[in-house]
C-alpha atoms as a PDB file:
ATOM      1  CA  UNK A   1     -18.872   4.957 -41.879  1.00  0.00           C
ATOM      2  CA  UNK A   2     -19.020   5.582 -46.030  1.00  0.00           C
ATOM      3  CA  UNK A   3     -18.699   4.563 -48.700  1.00  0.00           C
ATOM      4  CA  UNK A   4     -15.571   7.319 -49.157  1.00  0.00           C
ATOM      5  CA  UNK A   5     -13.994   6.020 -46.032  1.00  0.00           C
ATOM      6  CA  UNK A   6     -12.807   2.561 -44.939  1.00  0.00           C
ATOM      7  CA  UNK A   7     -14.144   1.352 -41.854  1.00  0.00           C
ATOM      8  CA  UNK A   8     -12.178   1.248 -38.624  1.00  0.00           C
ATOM      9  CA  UNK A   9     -11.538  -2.052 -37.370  1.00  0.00           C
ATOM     10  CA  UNK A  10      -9.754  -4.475 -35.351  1.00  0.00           C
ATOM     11  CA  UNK A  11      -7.728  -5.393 -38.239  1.00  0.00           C
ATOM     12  CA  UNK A  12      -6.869  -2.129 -39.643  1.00  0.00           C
ATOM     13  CA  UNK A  13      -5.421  -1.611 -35.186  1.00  0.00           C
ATOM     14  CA  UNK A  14      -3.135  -4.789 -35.684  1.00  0.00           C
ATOM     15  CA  UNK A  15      -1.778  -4.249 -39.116  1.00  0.00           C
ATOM     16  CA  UNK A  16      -0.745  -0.221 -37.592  1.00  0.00           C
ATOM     17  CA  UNK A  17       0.789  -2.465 -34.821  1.00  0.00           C
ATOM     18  CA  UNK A  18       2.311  -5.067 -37.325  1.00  0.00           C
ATOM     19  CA  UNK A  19       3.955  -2.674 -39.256  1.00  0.00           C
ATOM     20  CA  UNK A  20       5.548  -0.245 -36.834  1.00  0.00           C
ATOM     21  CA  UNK A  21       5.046  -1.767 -33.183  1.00  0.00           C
ATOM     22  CA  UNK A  22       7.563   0.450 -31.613  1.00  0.00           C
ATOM     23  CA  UNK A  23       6.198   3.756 -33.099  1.00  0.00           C
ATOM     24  CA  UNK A  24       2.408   2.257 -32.476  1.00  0.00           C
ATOM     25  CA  UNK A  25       3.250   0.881 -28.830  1.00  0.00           C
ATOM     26  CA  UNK A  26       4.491   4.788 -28.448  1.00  0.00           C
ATOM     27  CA  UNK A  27       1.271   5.955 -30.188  1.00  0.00           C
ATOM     28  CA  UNK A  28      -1.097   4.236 -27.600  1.00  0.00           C
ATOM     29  CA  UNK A  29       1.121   5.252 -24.149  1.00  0.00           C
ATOM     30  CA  UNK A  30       0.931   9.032 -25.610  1.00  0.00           C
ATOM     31  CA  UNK A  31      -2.801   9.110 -26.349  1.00  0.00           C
ATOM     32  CA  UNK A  32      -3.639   7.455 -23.049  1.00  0.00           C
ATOM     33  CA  UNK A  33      -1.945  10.085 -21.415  1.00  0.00           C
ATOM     34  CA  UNK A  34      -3.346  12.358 -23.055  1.00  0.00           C
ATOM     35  CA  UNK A  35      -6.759  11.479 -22.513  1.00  0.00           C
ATOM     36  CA  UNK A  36      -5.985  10.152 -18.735  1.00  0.00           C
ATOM     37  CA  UNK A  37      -7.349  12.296 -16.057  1.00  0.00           C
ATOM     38  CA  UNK A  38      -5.800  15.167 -14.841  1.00  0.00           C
ATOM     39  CA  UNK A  39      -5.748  18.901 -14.710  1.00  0.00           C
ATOM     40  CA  UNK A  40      -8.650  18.718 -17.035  1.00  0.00           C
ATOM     41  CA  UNK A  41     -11.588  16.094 -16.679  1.00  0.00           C
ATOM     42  CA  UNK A  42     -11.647  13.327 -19.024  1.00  0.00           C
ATOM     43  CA  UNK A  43     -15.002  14.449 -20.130  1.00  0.00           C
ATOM     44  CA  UNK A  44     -13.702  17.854 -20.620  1.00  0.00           C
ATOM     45  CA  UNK A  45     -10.565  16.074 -22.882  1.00  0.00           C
ATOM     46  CA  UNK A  46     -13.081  14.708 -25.299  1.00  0.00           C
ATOM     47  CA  UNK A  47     -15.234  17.409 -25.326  1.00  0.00           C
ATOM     48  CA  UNK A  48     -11.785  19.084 -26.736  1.00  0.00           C
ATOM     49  CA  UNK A  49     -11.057  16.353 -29.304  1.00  0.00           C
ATOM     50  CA  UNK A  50     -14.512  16.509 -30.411  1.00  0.00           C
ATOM     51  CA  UNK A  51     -14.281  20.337 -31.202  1.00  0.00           C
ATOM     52  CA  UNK A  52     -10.527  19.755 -32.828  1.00  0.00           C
ATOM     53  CA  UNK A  53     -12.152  16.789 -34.818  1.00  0.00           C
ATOM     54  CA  UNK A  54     -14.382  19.161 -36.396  1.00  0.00           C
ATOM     55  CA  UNK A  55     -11.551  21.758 -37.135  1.00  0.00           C
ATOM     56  CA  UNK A  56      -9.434  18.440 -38.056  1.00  0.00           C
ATOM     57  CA  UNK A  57     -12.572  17.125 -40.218  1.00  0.00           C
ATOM     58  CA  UNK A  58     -11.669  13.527 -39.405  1.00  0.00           C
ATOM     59  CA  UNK A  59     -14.415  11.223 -39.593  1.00  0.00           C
ATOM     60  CA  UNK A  60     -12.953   8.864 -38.105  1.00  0.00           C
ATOM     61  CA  UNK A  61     -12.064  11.042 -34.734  1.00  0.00           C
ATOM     62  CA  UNK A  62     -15.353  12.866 -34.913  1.00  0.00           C
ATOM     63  CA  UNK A  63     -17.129   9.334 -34.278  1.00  0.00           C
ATOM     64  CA  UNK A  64     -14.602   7.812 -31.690  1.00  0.00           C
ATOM     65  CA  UNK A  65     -14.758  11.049 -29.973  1.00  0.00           C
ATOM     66  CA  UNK A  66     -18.344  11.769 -29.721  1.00  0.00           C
ATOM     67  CA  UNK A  67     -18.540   8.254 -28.683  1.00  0.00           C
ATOM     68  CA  UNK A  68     -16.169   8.651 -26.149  1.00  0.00           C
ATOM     69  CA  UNK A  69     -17.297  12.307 -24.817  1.00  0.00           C
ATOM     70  CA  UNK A  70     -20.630  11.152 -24.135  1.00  0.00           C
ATOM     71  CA  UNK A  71     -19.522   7.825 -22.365  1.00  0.00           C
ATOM     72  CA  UNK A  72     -17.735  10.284 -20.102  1.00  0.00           C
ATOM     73  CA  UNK A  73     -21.070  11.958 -19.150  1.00  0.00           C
ATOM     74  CA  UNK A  74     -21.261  14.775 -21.959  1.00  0.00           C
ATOM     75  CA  UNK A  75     -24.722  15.724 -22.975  1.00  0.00           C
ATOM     76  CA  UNK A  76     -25.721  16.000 -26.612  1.00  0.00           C
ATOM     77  CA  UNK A  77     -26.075  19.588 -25.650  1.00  0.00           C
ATOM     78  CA  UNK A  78     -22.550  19.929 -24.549  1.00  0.00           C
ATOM     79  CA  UNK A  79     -21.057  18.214 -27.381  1.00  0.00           C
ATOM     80  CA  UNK A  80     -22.856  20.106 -29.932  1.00  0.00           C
ATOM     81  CA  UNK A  81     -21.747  23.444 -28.183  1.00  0.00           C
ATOM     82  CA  UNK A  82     -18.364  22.218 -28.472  1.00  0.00           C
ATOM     83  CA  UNK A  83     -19.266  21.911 -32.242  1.00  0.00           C
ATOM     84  CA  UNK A  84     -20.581  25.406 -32.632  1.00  0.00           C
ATOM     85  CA  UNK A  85     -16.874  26.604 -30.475  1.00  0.00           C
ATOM     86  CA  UNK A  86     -14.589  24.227 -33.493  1.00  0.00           C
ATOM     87  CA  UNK A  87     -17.332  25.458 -36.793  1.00  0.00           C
ATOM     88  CA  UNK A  88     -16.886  29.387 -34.349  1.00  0.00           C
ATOM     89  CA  UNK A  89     -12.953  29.149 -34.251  1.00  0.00           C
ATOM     90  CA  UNK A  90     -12.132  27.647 -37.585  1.00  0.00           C
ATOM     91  CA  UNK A  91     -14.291  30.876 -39.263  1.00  0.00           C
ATOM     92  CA  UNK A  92     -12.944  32.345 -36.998  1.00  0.00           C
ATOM     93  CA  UNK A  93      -9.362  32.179 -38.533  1.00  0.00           C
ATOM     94  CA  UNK A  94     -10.744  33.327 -42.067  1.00  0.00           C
ATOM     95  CA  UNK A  95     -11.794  36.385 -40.078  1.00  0.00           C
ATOM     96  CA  UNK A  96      -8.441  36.905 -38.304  1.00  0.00           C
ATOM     97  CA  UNK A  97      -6.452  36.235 -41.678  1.00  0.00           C
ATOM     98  CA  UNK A  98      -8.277  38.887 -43.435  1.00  0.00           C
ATOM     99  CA  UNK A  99      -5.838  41.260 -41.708  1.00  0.00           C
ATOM    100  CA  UNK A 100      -3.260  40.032 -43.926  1.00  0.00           C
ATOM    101  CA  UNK A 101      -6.154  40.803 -47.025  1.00  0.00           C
ATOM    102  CA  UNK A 102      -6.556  44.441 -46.039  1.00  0.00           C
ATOM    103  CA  UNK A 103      -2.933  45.010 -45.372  1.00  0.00           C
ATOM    104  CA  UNK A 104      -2.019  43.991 -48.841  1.00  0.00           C
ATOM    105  CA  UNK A 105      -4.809  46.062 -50.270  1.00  0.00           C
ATOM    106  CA  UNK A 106      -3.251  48.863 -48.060  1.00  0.00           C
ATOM    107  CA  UNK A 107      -7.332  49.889 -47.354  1.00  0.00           C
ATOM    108  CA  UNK A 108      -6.171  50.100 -42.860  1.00  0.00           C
ATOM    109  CA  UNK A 109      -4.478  53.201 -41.789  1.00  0.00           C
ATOM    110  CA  UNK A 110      -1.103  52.052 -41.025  1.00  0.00           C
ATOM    111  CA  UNK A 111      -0.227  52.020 -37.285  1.00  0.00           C
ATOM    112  CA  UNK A 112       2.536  54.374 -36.383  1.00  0.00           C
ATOM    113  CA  UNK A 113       5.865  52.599 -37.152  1.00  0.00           C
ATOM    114  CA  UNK A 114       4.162  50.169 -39.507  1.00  0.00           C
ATOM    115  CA  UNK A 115       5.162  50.633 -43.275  1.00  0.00           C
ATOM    116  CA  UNK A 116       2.069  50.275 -44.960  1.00  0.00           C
ATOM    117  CA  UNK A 117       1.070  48.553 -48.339  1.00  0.00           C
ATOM    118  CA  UNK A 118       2.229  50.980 -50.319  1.00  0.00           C
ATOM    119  CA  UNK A 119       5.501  51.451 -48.646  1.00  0.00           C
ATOM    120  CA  UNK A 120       6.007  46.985 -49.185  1.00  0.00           C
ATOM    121  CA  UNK A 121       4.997  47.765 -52.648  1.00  0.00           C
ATOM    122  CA  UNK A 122       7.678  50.053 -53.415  1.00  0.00           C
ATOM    123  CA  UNK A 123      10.330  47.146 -52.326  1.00  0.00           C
ATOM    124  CA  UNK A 124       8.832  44.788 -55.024  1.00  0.00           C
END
């Protein structure tokens, strides 16, 4: 992977197991279910976990998933649209957030029934 992360390996799956079997046993039944075909495709699953990787930033999911998503028939077309849909969504929350920005500067009209900035300001 890096030199900034540890690599993955057989090893670093049996000590998880060693040290908490029951929680790690639980672990694996939950994410094969969750992956397992379904309502969605499995190709459409980890064409999700690929696009929450990216949101996630974990290397180590990014990797495994790609991996995965194109083993299930995903194009690298697909999976870098699903990409530009995490890298679209996780601006897109700076965007959305900004509301909270503006309403503190008090710079929106103030929907009716909505006390305003200046109106909040007046409490503190």
């Amino acid at each position: 992977m890096s030199d900034l992360f540890p690599r993955a390996t057989r090893q670093t799956s049996e000590a998880r197991a060693r040290l908490a079997p029951e929680i790690n046993a639980a672990w694996e039944s939950f994410s094969k279910a969750a992956f397992a075909e379904g309502a969605l495709p499995e190709k459409t699953k980890q064409l999700i976990a690929v696009a929450v990787a990216h949101t996630t930033q974990c290397p180590y999911c990014i990797q495994g998933h790609t991996k995965l998503a194109a083993r299930k028939g995903a194009s690298p077309e697909e999976i870098m649209e699903a990409i530009w849909v995490a890298a679209e969504m996780r601006a897109g929350g700076a965007y959305a957030h900004s509301t909270i920005a503006l309403d503190a500067l008090g710079v929106v009209a103030d929907a009716p029934g909505h006390a305003g900035h200046a109106e909040h300001a007046a409490d503190h």
